[in-house]
Protein backbone atom coordinates (compact mmCIF):
# COMPACT_ATOMS: atom_id res chain seq x y z
CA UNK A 1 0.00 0.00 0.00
CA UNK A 2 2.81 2.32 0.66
CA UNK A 3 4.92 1.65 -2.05
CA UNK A 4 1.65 1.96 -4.21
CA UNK A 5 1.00 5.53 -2.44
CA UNK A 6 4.80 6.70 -3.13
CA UNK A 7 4.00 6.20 -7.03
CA UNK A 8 0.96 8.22 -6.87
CA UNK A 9 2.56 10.75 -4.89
CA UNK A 10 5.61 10.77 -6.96
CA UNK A 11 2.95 10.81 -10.26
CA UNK A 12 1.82 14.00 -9.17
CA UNK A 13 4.30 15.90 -7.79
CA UNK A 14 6.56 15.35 -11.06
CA UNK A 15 3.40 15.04 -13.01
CA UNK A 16 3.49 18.56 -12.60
CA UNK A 17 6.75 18.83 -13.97
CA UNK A 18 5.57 16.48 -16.88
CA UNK A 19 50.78 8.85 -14.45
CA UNK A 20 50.62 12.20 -16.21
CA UNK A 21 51.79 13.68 -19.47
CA UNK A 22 51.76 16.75 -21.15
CA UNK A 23 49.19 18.67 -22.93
CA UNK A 24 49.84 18.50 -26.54
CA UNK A 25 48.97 21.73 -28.76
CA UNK A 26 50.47 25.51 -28.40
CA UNK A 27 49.17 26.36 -25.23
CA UNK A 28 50.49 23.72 -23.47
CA UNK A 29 53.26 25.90 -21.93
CA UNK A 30 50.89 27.60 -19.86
CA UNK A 31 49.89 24.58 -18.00
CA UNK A 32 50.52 25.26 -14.30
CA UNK A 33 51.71 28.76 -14.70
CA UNK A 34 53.05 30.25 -11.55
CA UNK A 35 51.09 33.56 -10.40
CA UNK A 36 47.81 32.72 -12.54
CA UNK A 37 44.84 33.98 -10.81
CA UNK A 38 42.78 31.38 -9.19
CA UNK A 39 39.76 30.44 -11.11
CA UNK A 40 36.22 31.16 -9.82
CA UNK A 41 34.44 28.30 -8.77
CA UNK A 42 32.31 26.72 -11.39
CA UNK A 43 28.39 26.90 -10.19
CA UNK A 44 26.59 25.09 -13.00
CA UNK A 45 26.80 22.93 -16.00
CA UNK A 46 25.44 22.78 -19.46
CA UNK A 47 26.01 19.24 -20.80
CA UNK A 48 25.67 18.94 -25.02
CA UNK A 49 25.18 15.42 -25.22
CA UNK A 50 24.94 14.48 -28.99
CA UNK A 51 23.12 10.78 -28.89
CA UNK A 52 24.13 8.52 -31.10
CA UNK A 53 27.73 8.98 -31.42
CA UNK A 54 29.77 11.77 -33.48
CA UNK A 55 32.47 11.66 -35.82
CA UNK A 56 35.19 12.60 -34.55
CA UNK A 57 37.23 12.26 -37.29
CA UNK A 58 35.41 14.17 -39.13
CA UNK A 59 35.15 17.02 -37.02
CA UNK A 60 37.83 17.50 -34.07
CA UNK A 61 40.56 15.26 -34.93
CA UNK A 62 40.53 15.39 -38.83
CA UNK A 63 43.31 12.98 -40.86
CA UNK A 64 43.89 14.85 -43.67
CA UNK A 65 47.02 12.65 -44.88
CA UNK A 66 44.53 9.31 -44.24
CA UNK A 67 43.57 7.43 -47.64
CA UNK A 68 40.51 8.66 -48.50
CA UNK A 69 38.45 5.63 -47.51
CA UNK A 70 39.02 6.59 -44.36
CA UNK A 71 39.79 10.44 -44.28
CA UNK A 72 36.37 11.41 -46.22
CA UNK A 73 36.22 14.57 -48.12
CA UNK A 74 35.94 16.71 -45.35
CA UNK A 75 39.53 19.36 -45.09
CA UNK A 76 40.65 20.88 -42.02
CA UNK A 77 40.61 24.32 -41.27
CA UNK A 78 42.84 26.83 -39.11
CA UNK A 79 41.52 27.77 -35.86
CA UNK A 80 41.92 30.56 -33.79
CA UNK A 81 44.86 28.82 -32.27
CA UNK A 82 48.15 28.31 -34.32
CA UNK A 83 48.47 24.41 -35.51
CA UNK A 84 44.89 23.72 -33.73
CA UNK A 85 42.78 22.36 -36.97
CA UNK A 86 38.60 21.34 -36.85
CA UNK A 87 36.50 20.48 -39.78
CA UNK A 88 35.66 23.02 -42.62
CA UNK A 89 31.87 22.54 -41.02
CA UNK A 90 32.59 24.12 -38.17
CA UNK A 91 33.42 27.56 -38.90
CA UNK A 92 32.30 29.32 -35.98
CA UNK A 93 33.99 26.91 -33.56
CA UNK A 94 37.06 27.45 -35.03
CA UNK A 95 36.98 30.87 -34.74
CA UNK A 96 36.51 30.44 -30.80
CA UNK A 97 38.63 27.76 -30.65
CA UNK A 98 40.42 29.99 -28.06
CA UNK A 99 37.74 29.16 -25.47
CA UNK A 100 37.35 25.41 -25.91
CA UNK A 101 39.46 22.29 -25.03
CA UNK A 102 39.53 19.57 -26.86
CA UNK A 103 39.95 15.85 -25.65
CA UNK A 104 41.07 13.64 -28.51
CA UNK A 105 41.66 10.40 -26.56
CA UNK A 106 38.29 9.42 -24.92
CA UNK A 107 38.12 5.51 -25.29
CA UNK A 108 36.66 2.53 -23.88
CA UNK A 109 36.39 -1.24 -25.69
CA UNK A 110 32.63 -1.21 -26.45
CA UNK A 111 30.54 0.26 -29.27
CA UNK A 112 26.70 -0.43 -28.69
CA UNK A 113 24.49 2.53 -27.75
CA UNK A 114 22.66 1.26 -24.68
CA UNK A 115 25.88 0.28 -22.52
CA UNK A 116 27.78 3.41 -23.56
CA UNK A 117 25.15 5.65 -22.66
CA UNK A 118 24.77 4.13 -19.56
CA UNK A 119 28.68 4.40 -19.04
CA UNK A 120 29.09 8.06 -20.44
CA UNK A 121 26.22 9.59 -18.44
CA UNK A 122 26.93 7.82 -15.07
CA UNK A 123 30.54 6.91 -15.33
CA UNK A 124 29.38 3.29 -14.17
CA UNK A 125 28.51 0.14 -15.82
CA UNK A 126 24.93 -1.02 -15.58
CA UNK A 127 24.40 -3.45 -12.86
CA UNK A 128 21.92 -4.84 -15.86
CA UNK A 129 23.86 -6.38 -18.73
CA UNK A 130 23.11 -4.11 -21.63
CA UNK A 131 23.20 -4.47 -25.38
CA UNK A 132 21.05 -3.85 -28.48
CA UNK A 133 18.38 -5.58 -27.37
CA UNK A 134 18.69 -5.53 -23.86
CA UNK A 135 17.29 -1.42 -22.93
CA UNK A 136 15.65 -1.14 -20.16
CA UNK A 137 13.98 1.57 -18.45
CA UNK A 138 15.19 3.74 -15.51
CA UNK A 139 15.07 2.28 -12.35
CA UNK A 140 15.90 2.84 -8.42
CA UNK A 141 18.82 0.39 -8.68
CA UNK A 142 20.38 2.40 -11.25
CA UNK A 143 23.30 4.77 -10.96
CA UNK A 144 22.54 8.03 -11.33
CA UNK A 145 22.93 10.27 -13.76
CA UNK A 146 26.19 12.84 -13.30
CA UNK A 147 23.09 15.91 -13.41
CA UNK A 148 21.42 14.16 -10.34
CA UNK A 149 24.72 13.60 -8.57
CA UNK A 150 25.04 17.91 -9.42
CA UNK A 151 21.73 17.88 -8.10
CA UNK A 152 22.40 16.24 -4.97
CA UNK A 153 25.71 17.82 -3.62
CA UNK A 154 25.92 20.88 -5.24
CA UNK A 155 22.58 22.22 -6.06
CA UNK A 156 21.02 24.26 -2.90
CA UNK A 157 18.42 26.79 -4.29
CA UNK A 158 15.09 25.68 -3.97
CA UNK A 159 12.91 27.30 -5.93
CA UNK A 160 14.36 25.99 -9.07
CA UNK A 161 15.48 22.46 -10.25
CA UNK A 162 18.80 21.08 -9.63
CA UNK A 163 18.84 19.01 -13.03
CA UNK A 164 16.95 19.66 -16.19
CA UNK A 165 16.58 16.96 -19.07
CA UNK A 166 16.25 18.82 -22.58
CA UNK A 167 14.65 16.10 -23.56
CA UNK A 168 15.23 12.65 -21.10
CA UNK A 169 18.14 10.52 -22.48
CA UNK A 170 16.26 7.94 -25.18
CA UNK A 171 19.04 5.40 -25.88
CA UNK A 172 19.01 4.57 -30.18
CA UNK A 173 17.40 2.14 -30.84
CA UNK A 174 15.28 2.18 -28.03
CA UNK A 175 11.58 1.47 -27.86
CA UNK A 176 11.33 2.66 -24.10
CA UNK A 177 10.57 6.45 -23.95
CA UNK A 178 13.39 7.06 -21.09
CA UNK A 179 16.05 5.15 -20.98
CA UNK A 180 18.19 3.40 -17.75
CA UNK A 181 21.00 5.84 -16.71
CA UNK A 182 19.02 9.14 -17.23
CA UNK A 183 17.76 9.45 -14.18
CA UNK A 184 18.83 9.68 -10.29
CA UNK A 185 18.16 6.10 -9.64
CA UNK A 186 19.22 5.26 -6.18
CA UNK A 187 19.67 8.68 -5.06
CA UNK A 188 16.05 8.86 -4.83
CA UNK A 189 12.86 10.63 -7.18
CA UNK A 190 13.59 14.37 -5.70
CA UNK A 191 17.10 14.34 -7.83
CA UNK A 192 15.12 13.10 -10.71
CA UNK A 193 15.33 15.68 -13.55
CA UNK A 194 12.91 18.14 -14.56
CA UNK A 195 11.82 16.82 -18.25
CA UNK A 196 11.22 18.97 -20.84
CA UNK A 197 10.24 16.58 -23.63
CA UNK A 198 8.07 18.95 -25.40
CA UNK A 199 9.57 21.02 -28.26
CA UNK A 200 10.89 24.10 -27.17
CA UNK A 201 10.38 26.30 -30.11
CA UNK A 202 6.39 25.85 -28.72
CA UNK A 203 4.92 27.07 -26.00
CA UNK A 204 6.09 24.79 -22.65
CA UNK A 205 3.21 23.73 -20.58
CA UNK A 206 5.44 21.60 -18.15
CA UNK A 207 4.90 24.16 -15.33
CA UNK A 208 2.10 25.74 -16.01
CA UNK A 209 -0.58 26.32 -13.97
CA UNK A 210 -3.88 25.18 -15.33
CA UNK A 211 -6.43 28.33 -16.66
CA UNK A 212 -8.83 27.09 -14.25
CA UNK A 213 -7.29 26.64 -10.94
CA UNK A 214 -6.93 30.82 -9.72
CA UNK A 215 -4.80 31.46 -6.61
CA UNK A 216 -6.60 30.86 -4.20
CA UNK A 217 -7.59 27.10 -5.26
CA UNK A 218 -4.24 26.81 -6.16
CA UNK A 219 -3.14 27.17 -2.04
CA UNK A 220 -6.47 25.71 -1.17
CA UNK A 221 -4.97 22.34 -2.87
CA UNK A 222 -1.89 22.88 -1.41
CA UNK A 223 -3.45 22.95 2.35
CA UNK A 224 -5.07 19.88 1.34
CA UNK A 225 -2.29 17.72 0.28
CA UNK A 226 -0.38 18.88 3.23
CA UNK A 227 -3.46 16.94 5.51
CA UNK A 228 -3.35 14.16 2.85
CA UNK A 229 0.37 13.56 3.55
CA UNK A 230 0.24 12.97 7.11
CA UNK A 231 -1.95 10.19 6.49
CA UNK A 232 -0.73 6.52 6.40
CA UNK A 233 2.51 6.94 5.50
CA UNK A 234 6.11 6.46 7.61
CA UNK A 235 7.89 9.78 8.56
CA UNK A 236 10.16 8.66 6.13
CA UNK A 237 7.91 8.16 2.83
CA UNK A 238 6.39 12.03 4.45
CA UNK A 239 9.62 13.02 4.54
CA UNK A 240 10.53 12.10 0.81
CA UNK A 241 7.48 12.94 -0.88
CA UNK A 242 6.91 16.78 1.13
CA UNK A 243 10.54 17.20 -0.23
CA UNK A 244 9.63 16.33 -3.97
CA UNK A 245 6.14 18.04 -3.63
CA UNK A 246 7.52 21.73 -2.08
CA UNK A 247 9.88 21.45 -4.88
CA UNK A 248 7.13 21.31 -7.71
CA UNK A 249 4.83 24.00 -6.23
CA UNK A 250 7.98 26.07 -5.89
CA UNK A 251 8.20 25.82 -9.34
CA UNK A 252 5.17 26.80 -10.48
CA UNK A 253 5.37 29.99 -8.54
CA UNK A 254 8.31 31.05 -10.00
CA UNK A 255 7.42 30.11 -13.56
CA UNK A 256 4.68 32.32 -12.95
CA UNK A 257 6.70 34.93 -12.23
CA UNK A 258 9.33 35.05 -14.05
CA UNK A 259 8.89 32.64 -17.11
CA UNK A 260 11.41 30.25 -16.41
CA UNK A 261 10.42 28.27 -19.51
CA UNK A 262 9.08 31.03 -21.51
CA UNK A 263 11.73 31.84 -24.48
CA UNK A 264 9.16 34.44 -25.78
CA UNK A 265 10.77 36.47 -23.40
CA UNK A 266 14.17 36.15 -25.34
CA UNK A 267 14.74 38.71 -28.40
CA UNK A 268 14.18 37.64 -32.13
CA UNK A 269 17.89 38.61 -33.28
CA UNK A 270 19.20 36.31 -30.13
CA UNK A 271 16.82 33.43 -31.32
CA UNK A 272 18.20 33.84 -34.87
CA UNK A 273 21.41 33.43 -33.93
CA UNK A 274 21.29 29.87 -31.92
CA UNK A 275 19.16 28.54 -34.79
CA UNK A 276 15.58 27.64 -35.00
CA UNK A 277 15.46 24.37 -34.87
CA UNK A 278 14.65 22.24 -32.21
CA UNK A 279 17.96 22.15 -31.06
CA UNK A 280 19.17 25.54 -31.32
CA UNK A 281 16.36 26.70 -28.63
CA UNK A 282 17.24 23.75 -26.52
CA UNK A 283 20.50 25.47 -26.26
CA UNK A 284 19.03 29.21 -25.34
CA UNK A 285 16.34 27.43 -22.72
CA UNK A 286 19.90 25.86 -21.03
CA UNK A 287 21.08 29.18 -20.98
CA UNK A 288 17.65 30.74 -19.70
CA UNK A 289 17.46 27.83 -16.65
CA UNK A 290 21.40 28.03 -15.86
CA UNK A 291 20.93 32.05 -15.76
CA UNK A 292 17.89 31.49 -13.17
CA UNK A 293 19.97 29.06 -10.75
CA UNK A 294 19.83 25.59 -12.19
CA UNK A 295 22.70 23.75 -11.72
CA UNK A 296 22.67 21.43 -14.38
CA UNK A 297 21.29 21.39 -17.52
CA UNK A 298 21.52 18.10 -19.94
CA UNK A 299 20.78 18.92 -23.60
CA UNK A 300 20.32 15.19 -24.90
CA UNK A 301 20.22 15.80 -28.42
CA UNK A 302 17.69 12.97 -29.82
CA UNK A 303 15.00 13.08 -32.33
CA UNK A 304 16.21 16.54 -33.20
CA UNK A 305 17.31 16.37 -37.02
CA UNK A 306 15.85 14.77 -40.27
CA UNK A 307 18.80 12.42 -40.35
CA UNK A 308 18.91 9.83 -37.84
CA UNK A 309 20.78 12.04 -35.22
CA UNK A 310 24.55 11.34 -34.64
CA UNK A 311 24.12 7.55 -35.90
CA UNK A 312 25.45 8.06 -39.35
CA UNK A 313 25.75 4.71 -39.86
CA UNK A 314 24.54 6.00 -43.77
CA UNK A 315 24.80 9.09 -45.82
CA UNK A 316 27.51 10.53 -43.11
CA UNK A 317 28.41 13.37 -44.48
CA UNK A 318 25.75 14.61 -46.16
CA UNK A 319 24.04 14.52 -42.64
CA UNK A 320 27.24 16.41 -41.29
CA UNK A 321 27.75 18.88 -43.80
CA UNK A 322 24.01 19.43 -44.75
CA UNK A 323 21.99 19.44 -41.29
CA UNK A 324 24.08 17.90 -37.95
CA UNK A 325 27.04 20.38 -37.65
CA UNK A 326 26.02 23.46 -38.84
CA UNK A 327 23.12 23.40 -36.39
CA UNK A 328 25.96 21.91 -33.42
CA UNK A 329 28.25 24.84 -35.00
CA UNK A 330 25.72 27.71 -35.54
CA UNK A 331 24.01 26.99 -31.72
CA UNK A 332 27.12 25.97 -29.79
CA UNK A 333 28.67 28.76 -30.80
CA UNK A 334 26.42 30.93 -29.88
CA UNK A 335 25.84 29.75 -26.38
CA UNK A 336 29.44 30.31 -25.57
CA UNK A 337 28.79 33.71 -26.79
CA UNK A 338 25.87 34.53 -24.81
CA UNK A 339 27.07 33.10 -21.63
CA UNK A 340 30.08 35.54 -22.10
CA UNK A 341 27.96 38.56 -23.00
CA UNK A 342 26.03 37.81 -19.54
CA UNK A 343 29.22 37.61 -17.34
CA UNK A 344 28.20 33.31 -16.98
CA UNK A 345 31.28 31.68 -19.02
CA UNK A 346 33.21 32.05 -16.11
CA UNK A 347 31.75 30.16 -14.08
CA UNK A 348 29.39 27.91 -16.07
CA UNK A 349 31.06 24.53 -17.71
CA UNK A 350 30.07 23.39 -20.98
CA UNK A 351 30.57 19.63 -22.18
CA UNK A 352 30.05 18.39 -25.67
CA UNK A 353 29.95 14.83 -26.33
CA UNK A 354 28.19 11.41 -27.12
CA UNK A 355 28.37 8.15 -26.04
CA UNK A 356 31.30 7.12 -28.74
CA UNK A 357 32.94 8.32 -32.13
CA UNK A 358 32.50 6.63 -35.53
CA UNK A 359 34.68 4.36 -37.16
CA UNK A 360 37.44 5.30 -39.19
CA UNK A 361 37.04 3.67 -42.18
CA UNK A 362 33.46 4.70 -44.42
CA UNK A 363 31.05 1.73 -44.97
CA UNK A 364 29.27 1.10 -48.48
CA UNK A 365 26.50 3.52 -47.43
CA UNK A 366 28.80 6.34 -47.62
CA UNK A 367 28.51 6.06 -43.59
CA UNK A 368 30.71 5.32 -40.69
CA UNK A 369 29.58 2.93 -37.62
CA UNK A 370 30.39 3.13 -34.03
CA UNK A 371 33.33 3.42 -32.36
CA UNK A 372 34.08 3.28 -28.98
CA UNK A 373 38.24 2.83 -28.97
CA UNK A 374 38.14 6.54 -29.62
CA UNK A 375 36.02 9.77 -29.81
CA UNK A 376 36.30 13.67 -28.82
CA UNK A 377 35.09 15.27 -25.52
CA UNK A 378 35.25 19.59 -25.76
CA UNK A 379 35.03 21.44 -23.15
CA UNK A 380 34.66 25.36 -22.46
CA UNK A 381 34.37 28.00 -19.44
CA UNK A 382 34.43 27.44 -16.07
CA UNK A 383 38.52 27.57 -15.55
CA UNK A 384 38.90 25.32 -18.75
CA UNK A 385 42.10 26.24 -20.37
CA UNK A 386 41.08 27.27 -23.81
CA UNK A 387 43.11 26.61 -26.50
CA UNK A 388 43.95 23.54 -25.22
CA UNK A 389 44.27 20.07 -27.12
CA UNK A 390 44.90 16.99 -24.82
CA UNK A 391 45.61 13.58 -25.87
CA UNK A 392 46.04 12.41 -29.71
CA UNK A 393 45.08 9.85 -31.96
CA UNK A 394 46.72 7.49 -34.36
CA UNK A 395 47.14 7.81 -38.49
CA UNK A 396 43.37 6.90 -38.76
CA UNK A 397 41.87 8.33 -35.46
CA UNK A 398 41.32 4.74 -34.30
CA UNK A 399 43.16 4.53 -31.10
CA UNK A 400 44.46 6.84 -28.48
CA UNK A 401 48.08 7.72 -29.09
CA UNK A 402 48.73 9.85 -26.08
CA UNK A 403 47.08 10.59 -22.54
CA UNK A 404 44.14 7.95 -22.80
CA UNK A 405 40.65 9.18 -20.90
CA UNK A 406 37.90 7.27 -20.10
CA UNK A 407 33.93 8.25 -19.31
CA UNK A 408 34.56 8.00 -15.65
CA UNK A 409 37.29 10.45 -16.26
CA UNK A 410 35.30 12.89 -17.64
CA UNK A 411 32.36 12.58 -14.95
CA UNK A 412 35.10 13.31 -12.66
CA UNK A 413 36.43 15.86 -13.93
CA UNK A 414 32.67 17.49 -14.27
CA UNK A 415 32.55 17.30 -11.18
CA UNK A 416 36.06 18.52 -10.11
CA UNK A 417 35.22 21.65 -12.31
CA UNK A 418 32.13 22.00 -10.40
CA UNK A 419 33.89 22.13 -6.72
CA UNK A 420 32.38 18.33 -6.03
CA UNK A 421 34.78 15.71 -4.91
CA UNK A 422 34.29 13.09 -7.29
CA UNK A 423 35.36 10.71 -4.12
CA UNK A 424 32.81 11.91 -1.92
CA UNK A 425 30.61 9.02 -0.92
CA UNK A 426 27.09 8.40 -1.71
CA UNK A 427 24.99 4.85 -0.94
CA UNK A 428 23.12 3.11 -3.04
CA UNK A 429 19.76 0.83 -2.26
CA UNK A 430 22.01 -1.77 -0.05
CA UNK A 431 23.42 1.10 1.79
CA UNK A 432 27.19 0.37 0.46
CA UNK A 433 29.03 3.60 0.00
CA UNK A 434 30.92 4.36 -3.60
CA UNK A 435 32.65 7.55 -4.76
CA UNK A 436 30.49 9.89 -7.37
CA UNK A 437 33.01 8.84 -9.65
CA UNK A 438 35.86 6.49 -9.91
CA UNK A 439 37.63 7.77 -12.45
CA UNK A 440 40.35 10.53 -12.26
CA UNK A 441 40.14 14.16 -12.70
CA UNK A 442 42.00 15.54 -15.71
CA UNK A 443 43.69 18.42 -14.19
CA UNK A 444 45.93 19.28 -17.39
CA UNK A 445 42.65 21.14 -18.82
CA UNK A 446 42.16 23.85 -16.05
């Protein structure tokens, strides 16, 4: 009976929510300069997660002197930084190459979609074996997602969320509308994220408060529930669910205030500029919620393109050239600018990556498969050293050549940049302790 009553209760409280070595590149010199001014402390996160696995060879770690069955016909360009080359796609990243940091040596031995996920967004391994066929939806035994870890020891304003979903992570090929991993799992449903599944570019109902209920009703319900909630119920399901449900009416003040979700409120000429598609305004809502006092914000780039997102197993580069990277180029790039315009770079990280790269060598359907010996991680603000290239690749962009990373590296490091301990302790459902993250933080890029 209880367990039944903490699913209704959840239901409707969320229901209203629906051994080191050196840097490689030209700045490398600079790494551990003497007298540098101590960098602010990093209060929120932006995370550009592009599902279903980007080439990297065709866009950060180009191999122009490759045979072409494996180079493409893709040419580097110059960069903002001397001997720093992307892809010609990416135009306006180059030019701000100055800001970004680019890991070329992210790898790990497996290349199907469910278990990398999984791995990249937690920095664990499902306790369920997962494969193609084997998805399974999010559960409390799962670990949780690196935004509901933010959530959880960093995030301490309450009348916001700690972790917003732009949409919840839907692993490819996955029939399940969330997917395992996305979620807080075992740290409970109050670090759950805030999901925004509905299209930005239209009007977001996810807080609103319906035209019928005024005011008054509104606290009239709230009195109500609070009666409701003593009833039945340990001090410890009371506990949990008063927690989730002052959190949700929180929200819907403030949204009523301010128009937390409302990009209306942003100018035309600024709307322009980060693109109108669906992912574009994804990337100006992150900035809206981060702005307001969220603390971490996970773009999961899904069903966002008319190609079949970052899973070029066919037609790769005409989905690069024609659709995927100038809308990552054109919106990124704006982001970075906008958080510097509003004095939020500084102290604001932003991640772009996926779950693995693609493989070297083009398939017959002028496409490129997955990947997961190597792919490319960028980073940008929050005491990042821009400019920066760490790590390398071989010939081909196959394997890691130099400074190897894995994900549980990176969700360290996120977490580092963000002034969490990545060995702090948290329990799961049997009550044994494990760090946030047991990888190691990669201090060459601050």
């Amino acid at each position: 009976m209880i367990a039944q009553r903490r699913r209704l209760l959840q239901a409707g409280a969320w229901g209203l929510l629906p051994g080191l070595q050196a840097v490689t590149g030209p700045h490398r010199a600079q790494a551990g300069t003497a007298g540098s001014a101590p960098r602010r402390p990093a209060r929120r996160c932006i995370l550009i997660y592009l599902l279903g696995g980007p080439s990297h060879i065709d866009m950060w770690d180009l191999k122009p002197d490759a045979p072409r069955e494996i180079r493409g016909p893709f040419q580097p360009i110059a960069t903002s930084v001397p001997g720093t080359q992307f892809g010609e796609h990416l135009p306006h990243l180059a030019r701000r190459a100055d800001r970004l940091a680019v890991v070329r040596s992210l790898t790990h031995p497996n290349n199907d979609h469910p278990y990398m996920t999984y791995y990249t967004l937690t920095g664990r391994i499902s306790p369920v074996p997962l494969g193609a066929n084997t998805v399974l939806p999010p559960g409390r035994n799962d670990h949780p997602h690196m935004g509901s870890v933010v959530a959880r020891f960093k995030h301490r304003l309450p009348t916001v969320p700690g972790y917003v979903a732009i949409p919840e992570v839907r692993v490819r090929m996955n029939t399940q509308p969330v997917a395992g991993g996305g979620r807080a799992g075992y740290l409970g449903p109050q670090f759950d994220p805030l999901a925004i599944n509905e299209d930005p570019r239209q009007r977001l109902p996810t807080l609103d408060r319906p035209d019928d209920v005024s005011a008054d009703r509104f606290q009239r319900r709230t009195r109500l529930l609070t009666i409701l909630d003593g009833q039945g119920a340990t001090a410890a399901d009371r506990l949990e669910y008063a927690q989730t449900r002052t959190t949700a009416l929180e929200l819907t003040r403030a949204t009523a205030q301010d128009g937390l979700l409302d990009l209306d409120a942003e100018s035309d000429k600024l709307r322009d500029s980060y693109g109108r598609d669906r992912f574009g305004q994804s990337l100006l809502l992150a900035r809206r919620l981060v702005q307001r006092g969220v603390s971490f914000v996970g773009v999961h780039f899904n069903y966002m393109s008319k190609c079949d997102g970052w899973d070029t197993h066919k037609n790769n580069f005409k989905c690069l050239q024609n659709e995927l990277l100038p809308m990552l180029d054109r919106g990124l790039a704006t982001l970075l600018d906008d958080l510097q315009d509003r004095g939020l770079l500084d102290d604001t990280l932003v991640v772009t990556m996926g779950e693995f790269g693609r493989t070297p060598k083009i398939n017959g359907n002028a496409g490129r498969d997955h990947w997961g010996a190597c792919g490319s991680v960028v980073m940008a603000g929050a005491g990042v050293r821009g400019g920066t290239v760490l790590g390398a690749s071989d010939r081909h962009a196959a394997y890691p050549t130099q400074r190897p990373v894995t994900p549980p590296d990176i969700t360290s490091t996120i977490f580092h940049a963000l002034k969490i301990d990545p060995h702090q302790l948290m329990y799961d459902r049997l009550n044994r302790p494990l760090p946030l993250s047991g990888g190691r933080v990669i201090h060459e890029l601050f």
